[in-house]
N, C-alpha and C. Protein backbone atom coordinates (compact mmCIF):
# COMPACT_ATOMS: atom_id res chain seq x y z
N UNK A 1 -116.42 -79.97 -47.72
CA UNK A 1 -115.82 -78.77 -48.07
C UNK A 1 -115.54 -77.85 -46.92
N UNK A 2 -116.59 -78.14 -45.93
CA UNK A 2 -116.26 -76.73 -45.23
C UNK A 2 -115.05 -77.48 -43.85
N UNK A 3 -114.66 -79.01 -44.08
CA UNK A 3 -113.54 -79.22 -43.33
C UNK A 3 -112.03 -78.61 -44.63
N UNK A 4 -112.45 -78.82 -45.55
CA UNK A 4 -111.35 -77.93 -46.46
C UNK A 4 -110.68 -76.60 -45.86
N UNK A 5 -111.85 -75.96 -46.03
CA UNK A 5 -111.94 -74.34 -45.77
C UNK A 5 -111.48 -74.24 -44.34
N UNK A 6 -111.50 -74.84 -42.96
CA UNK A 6 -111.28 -74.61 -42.00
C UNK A 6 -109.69 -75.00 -42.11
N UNK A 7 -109.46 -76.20 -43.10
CA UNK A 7 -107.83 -76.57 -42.72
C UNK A 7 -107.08 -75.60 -43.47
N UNK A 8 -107.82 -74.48 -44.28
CA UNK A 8 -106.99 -73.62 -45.56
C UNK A 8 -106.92 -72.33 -44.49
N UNK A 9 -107.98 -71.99 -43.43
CA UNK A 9 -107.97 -71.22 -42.53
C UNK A 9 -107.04 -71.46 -41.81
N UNK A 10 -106.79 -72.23 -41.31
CA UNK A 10 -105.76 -73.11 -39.85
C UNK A 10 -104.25 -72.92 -40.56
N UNK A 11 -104.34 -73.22 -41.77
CA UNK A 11 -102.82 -73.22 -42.88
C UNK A 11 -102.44 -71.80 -42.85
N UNK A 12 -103.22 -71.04 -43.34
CA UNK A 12 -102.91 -69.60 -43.30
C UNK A 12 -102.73 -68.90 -42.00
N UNK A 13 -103.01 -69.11 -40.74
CA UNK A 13 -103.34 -68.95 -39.68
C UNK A 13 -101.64 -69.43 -39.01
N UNK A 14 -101.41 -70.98 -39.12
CA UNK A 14 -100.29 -71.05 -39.17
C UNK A 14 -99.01 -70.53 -39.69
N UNK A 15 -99.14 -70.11 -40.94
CA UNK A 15 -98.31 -69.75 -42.21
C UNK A 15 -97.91 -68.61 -41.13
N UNK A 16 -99.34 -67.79 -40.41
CA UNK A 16 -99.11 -66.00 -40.36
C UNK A 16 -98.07 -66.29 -38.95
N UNK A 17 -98.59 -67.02 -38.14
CA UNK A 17 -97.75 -67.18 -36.64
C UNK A 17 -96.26 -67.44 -37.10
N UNK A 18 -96.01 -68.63 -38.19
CA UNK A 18 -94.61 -68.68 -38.39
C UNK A 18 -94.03 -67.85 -38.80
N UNK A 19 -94.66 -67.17 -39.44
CA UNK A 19 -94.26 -65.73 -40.25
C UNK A 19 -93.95 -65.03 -38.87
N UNK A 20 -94.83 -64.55 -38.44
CA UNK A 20 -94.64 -63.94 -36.93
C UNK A 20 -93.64 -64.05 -35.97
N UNK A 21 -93.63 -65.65 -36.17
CA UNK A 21 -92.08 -65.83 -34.87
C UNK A 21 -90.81 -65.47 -35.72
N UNK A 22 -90.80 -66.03 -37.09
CA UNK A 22 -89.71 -65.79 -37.66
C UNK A 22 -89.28 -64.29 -38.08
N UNK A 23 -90.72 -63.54 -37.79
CA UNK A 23 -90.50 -61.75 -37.98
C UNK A 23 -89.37 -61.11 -35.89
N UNK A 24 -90.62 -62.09 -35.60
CA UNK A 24 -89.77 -61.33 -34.09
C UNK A 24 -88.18 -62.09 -34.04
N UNK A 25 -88.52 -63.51 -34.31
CA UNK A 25 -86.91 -63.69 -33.77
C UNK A 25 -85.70 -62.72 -34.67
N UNK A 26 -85.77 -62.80 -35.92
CA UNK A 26 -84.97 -61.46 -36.68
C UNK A 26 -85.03 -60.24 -36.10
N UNK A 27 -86.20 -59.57 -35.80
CA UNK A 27 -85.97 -58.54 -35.15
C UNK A 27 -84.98 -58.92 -33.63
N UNK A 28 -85.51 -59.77 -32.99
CA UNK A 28 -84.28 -59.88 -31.31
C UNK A 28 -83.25 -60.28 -31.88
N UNK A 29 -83.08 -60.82 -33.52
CA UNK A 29 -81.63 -60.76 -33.47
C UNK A 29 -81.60 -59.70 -33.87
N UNK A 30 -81.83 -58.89 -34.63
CA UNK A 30 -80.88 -57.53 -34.84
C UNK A 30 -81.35 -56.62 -33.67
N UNK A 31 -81.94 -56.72 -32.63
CA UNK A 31 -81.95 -55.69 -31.29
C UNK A 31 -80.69 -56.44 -30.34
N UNK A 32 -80.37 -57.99 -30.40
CA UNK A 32 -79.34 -58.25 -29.50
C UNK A 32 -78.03 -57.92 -30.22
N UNK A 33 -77.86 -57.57 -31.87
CA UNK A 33 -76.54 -56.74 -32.49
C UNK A 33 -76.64 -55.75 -32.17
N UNK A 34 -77.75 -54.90 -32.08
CA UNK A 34 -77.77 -53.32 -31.79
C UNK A 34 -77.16 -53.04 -30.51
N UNK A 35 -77.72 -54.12 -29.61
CA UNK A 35 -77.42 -53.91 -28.03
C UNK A 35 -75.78 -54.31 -27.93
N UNK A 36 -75.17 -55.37 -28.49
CA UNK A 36 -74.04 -55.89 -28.47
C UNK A 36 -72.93 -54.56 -29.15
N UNK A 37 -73.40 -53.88 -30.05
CA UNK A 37 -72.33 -52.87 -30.52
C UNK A 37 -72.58 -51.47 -29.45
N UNK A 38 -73.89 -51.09 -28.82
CA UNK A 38 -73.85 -50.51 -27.95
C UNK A 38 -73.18 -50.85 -27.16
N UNK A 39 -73.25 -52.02 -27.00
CA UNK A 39 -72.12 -52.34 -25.45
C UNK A 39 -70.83 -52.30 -25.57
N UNK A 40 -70.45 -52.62 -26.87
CA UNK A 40 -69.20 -52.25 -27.29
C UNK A 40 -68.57 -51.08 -26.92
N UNK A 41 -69.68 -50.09 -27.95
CA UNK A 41 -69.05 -48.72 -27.83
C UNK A 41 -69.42 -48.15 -26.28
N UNK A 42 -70.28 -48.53 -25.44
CA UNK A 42 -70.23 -48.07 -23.74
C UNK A 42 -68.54 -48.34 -23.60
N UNK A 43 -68.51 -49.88 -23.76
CA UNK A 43 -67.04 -49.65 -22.75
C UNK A 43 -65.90 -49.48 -23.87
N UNK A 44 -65.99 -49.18 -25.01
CA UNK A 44 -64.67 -48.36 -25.69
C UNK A 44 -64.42 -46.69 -25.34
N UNK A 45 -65.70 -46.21 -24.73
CA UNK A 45 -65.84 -44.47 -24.06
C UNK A 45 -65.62 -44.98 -22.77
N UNK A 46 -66.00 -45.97 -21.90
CA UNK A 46 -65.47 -45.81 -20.47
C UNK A 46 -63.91 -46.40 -20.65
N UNK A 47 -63.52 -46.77 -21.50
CA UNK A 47 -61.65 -46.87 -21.12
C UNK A 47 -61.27 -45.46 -22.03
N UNK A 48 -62.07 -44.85 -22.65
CA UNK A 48 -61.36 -43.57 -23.12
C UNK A 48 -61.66 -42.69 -22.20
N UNK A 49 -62.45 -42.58 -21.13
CA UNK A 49 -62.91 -41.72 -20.14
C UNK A 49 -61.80 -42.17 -18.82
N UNK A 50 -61.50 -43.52 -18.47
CA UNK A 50 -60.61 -43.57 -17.65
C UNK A 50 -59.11 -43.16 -17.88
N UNK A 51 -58.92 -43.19 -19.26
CA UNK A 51 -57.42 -43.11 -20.08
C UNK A 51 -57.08 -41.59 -19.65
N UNK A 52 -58.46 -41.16 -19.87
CA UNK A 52 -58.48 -39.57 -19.62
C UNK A 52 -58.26 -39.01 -18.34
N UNK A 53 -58.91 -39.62 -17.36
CA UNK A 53 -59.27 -39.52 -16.40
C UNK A 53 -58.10 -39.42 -15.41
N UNK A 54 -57.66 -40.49 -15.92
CA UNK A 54 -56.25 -40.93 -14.87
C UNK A 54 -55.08 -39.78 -14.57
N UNK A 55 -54.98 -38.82 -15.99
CA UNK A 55 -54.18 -38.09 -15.41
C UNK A 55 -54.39 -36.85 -14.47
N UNK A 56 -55.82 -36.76 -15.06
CA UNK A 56 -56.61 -35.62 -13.98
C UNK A 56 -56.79 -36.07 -12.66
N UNK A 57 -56.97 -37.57 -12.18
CA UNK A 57 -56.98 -37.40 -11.02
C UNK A 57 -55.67 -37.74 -10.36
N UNK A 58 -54.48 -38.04 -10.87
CA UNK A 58 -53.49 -37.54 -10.51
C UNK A 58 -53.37 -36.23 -10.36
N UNK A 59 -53.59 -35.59 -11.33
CA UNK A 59 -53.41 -34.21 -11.05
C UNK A 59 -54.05 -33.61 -9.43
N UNK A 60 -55.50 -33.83 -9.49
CA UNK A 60 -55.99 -33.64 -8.81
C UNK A 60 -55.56 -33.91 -6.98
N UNK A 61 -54.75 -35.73 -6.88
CA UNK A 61 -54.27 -35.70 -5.51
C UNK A 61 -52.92 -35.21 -5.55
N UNK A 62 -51.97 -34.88 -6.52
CA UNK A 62 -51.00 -33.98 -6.26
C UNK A 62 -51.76 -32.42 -5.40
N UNK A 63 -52.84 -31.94 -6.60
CA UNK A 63 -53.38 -30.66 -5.95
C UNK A 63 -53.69 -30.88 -4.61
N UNK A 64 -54.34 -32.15 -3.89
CA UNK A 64 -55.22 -31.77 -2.74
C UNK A 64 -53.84 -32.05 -1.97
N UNK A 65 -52.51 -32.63 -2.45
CA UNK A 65 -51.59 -32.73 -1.03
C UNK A 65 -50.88 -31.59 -0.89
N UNK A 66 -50.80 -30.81 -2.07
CA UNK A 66 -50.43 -29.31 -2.14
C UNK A 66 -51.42 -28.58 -0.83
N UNK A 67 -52.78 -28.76 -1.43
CA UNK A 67 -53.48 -28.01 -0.45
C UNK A 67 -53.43 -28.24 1.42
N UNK A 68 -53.72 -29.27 1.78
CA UNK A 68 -52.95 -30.06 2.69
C UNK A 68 -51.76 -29.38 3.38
N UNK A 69 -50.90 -29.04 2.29
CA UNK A 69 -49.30 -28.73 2.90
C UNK A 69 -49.87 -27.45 3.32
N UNK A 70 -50.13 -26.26 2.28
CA UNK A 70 -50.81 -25.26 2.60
C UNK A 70 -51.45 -24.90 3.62
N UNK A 71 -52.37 -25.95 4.13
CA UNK A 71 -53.12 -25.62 5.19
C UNK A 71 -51.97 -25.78 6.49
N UNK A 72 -51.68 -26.62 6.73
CA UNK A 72 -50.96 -27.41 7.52
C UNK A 72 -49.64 -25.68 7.53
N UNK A 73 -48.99 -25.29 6.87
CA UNK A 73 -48.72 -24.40 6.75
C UNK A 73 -49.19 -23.09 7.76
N UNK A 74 -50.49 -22.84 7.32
CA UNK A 74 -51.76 -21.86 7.35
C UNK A 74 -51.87 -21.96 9.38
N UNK A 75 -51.70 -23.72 9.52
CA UNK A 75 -52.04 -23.42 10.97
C UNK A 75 -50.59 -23.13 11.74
N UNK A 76 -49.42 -23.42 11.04
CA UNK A 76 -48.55 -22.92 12.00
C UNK A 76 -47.92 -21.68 12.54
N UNK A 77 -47.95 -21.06 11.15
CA UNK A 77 -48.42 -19.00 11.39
C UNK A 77 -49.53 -18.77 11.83
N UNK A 78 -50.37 -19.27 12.16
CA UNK A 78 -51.77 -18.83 12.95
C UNK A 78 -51.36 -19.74 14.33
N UNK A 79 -50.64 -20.61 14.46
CA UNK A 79 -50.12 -20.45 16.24
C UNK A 79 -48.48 -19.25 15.98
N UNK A 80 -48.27 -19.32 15.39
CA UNK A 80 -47.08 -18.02 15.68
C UNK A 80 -47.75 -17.09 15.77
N UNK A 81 -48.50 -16.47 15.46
CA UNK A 81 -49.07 -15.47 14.89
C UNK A 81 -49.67 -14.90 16.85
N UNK A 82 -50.57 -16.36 17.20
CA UNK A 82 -51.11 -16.53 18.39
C UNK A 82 -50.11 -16.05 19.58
N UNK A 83 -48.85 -16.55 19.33
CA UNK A 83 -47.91 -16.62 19.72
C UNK A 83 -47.37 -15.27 20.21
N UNK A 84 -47.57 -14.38 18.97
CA UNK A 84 -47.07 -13.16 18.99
C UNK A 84 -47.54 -12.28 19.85
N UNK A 85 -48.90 -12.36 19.30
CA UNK A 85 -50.06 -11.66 19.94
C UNK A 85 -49.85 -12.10 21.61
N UNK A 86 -49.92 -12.92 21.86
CA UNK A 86 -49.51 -13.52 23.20
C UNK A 86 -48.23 -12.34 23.92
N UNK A 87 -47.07 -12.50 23.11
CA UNK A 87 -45.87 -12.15 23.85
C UNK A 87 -46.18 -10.18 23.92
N UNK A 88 -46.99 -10.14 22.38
CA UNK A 88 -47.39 -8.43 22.70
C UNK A 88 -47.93 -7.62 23.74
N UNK A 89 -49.00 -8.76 23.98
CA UNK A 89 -49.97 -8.32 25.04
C UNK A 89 -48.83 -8.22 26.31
N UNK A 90 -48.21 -9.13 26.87
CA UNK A 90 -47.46 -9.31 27.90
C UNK A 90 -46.80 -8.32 27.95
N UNK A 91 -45.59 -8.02 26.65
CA UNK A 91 -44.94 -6.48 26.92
C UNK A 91 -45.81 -5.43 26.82
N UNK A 92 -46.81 -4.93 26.54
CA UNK A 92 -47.76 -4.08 26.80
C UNK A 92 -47.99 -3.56 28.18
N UNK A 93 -48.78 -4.96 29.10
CA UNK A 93 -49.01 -5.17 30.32
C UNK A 93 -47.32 -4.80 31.12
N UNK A 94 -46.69 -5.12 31.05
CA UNK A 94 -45.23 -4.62 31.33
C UNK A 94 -44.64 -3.24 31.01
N UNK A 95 -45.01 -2.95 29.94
CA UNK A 95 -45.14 -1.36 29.78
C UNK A 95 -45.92 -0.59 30.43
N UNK A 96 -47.07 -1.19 30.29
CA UNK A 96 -48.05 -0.13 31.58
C UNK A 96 -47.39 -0.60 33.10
N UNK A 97 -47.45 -0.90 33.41
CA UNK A 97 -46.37 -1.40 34.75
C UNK A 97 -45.60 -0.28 34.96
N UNK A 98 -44.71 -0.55 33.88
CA UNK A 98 -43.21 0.68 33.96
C UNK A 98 -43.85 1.95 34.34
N UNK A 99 -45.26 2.24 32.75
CA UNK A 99 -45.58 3.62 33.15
C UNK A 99 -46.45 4.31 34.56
N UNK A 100 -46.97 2.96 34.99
CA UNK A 100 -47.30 3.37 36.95
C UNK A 100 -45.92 3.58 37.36
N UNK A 101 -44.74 2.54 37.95
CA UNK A 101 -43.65 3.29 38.17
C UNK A 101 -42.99 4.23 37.90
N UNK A 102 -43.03 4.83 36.89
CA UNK A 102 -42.12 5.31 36.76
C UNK A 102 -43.41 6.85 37.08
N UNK A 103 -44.83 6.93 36.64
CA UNK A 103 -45.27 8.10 36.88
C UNK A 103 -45.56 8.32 38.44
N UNK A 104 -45.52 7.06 39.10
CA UNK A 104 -45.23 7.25 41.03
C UNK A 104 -43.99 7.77 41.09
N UNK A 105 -42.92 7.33 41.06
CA UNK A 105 -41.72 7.95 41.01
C UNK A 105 -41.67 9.46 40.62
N UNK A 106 -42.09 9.69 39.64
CA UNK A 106 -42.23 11.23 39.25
C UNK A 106 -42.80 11.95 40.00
N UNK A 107 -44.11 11.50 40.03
CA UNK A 107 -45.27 12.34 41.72
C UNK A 107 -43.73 11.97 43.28
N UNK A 108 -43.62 10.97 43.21
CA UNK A 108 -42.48 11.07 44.77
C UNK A 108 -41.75 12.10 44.15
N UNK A 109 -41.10 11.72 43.36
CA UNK A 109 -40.22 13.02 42.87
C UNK A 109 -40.32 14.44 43.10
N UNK A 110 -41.39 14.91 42.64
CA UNK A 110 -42.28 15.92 42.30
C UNK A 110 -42.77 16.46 43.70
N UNK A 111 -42.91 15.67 44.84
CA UNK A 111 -43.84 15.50 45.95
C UNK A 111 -42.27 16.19 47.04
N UNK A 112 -40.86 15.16 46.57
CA UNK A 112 -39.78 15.71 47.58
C UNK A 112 -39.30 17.29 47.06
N UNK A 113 -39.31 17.10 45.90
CA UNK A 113 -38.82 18.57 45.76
C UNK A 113 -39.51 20.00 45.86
N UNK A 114 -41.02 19.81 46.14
CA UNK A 114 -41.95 20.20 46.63
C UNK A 114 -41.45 20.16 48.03
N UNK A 115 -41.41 19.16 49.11
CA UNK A 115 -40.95 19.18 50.55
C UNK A 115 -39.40 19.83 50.47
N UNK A 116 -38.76 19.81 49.48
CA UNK A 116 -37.41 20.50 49.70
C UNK A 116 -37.53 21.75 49.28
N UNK A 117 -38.35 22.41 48.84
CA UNK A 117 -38.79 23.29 47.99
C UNK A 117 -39.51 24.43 49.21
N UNK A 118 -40.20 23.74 50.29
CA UNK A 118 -40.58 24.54 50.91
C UNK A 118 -39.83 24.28 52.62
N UNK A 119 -39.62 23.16 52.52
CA UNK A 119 -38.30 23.34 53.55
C UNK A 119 -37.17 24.48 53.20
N UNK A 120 -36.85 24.53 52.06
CA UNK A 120 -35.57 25.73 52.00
C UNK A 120 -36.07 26.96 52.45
N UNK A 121 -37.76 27.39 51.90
CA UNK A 121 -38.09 28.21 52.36
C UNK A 121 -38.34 28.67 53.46
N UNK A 122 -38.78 27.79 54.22
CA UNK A 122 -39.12 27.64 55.49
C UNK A 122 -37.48 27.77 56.49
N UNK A 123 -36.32 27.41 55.92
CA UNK A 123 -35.07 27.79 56.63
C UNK A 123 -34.90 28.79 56.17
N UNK A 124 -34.90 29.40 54.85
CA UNK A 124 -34.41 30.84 55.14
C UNK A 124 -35.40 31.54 55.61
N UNK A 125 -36.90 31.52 55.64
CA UNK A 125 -37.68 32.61 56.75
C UNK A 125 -36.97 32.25 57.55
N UNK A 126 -36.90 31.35 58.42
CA UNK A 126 -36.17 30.99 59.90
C UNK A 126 -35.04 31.99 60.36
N UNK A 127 -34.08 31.52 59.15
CA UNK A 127 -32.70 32.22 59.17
C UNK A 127 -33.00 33.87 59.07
N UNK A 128 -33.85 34.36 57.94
CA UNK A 128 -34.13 35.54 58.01
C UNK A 128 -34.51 36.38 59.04
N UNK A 129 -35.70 35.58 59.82
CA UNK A 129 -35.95 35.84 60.89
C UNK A 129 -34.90 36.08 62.48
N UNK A 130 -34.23 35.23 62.35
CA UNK A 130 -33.45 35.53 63.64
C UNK A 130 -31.95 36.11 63.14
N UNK A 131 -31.26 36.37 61.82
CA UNK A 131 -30.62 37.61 61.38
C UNK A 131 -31.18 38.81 61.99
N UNK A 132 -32.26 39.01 61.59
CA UNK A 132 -33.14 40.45 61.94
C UNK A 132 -33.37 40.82 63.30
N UNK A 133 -33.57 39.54 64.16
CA UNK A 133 -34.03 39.21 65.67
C UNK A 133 -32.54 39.96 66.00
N UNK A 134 -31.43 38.67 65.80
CA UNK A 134 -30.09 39.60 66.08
C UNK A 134 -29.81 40.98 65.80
N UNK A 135 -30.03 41.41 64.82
CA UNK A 135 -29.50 42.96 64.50
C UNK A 135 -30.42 43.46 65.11
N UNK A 136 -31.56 43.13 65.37
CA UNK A 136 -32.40 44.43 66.89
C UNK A 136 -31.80 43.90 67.70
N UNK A 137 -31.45 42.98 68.17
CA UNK A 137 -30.95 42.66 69.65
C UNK A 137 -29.68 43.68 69.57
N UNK A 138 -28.51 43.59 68.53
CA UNK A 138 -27.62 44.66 68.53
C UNK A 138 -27.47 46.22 68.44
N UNK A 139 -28.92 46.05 67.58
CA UNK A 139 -29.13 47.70 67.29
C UNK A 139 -29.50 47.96 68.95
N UNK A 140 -30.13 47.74 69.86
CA UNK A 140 -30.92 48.09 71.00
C UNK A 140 -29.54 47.98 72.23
């Protein structure tokens, strides 16, 4: 009897393992459907994400060759610009130039008519002087 009881143990024992594999393999099959429609729906959202996508990043390298032009733009008025500033400074420096000449010129100016100024004076004392010299020489 008690080899009975061990083979009714071993039977049930068996029964539970087959039970067991046949519980897990159903379950990995319905986790490899679960996983298989997940995978589905992953890549039915990544071609609706690229579908999407595509025109934005068109959009996007239209924008960056816009920006590009812009810049490219940006640096050639910033050498004109350089440019300017350049040619300003120069007539500046050329203006102050003029205004030393032309305020030397004014002092010479200023300086002869000053020397003509007291040269005239200096001829008519002269002249005054020997008018007067003469008329005593005549008065006497």
């Amino acid at each position: 009897m008690e080899s009975n009881s061990w083979l009714i143990i071993l039977s049930v024992g068996v029964f539970i393992l087959v039970l067991g594999i046949v519980v897990a393999i159903g379950f990995l099959v319905y986790a490899i459907m679960e996983i298989r429609r997940l995978a589905m729906t992953v890549n039915e959202f990544v071609k609706t994400t690229e579908e999407r996508l595509t025109p934005v990043l068109l959009e996007t390298e239209l924008s960056l060759r816009s920006v590009r032009k812009i810049t490219d733009d940006v640096g050639v008025v910033t050498d004109n610009v350089r440019d300017l500033s350049d040619a300003m400074k120069e007539v500046s420096l050329n203006v102050r130039a003029l205004s030393t000449v032309v305020g030397n010129v004014g002092e010479g100016v200023s300086l002869r008519a000053a020397g003509v100024k007291a040269g005239v004076r200096t001829a008519l004392g002269v002249l005054i002087n020997q008018i007067r010299e003469r008329r005593s020489d005549y008065e006497r």
